[in-house]
Protein backbone atom coordinates (compact mmCIF):
# COMPACT_ATOMS: atom_id res chain seq x y z
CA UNK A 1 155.10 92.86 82.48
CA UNK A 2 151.86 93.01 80.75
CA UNK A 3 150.35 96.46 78.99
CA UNK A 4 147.70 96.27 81.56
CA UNK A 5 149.94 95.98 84.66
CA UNK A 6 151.91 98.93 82.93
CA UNK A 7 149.10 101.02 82.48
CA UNK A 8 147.86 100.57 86.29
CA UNK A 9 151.53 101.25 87.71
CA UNK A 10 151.29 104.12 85.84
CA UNK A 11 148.26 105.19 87.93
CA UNK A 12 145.58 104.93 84.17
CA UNK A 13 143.48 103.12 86.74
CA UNK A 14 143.47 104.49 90.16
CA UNK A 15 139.38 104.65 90.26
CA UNK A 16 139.16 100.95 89.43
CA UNK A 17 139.38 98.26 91.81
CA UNK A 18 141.54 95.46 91.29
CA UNK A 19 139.71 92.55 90.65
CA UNK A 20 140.87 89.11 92.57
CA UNK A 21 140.12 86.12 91.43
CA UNK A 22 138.88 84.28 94.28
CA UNK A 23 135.11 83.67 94.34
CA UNK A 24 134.60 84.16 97.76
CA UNK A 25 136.41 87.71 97.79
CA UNK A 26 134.39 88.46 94.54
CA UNK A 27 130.89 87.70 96.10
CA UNK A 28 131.45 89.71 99.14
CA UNK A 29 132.78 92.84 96.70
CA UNK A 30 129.94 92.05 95.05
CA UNK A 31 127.30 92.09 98.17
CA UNK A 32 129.10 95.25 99.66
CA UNK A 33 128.69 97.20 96.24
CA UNK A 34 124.82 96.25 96.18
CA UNK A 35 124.65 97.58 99.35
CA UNK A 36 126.11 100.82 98.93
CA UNK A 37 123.95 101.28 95.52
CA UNK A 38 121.04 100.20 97.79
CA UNK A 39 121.67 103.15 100.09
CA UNK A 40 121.53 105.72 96.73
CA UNK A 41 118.21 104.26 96.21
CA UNK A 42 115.17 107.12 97.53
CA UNK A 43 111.91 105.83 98.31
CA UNK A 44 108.76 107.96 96.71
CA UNK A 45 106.56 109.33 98.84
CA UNK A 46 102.61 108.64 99.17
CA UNK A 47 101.87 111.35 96.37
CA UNK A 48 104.55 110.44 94.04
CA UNK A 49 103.71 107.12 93.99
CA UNK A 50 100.06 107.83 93.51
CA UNK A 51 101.34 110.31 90.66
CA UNK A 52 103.41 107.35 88.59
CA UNK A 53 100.82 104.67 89.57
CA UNK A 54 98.29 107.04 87.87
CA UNK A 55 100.66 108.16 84.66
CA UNK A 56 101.29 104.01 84.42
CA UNK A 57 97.83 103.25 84.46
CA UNK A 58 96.84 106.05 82.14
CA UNK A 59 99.76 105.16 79.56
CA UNK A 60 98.28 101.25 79.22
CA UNK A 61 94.85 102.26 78.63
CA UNK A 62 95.97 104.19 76.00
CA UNK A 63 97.73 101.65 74.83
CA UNK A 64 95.54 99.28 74.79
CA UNK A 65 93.08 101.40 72.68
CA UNK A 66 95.94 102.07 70.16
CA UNK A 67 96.33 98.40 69.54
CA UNK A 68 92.72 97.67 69.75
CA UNK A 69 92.42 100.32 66.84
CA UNK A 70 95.01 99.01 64.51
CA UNK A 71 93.51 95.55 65.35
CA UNK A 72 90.21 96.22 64.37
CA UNK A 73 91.69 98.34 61.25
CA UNK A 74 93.52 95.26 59.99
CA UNK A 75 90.91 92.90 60.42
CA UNK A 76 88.33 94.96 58.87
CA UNK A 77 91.24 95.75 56.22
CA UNK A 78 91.63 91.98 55.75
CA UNK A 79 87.76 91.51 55.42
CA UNK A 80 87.60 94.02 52.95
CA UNK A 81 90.77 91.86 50.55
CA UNK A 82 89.51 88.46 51.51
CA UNK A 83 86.04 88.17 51.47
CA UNK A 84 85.26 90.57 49.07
């Protein structure tokens, strides 16, 4: 007997599933335990979504400026070395 059939005897593993090794059984543990996350999942309301769409929207603008900056630093920077 293995260490890992020992250990789940033993009860070590009484949470975890045994895994089979047919593909068919594995896809439909598979599709059953993306269904039960799916039910975890809450959907935001109106305001909430407004909220993130807004914070998102904020946070790439300011993104985008921050890398405009350092390009336009760098380039002028590289002006500067190059050209003299």
């Amino acid at each position: 007997m293995s260490q890992l059939e020992t250990d789940r005897t033993r009860g070590d593993f009484e949470n975890e599933p045994v895994r089979s090794r047919n593909p068919i059984t594995a896809l439909l543990t598979f599709i059953r335990e993306v269904f039960a996350e799916m039910r975890k999942v809450v959907t935001p309301t109106g305001r909430e979504l407004a909220s993130y769409s807004v914070i998102v929207v904020l946070f790439v603008v300011v993104m985008i400026a921050l890398i405009f900056g350092l390009d336009f630093a760098f380039a002028a920077l590289s002006r500067l070395v190059f050209v003299g």
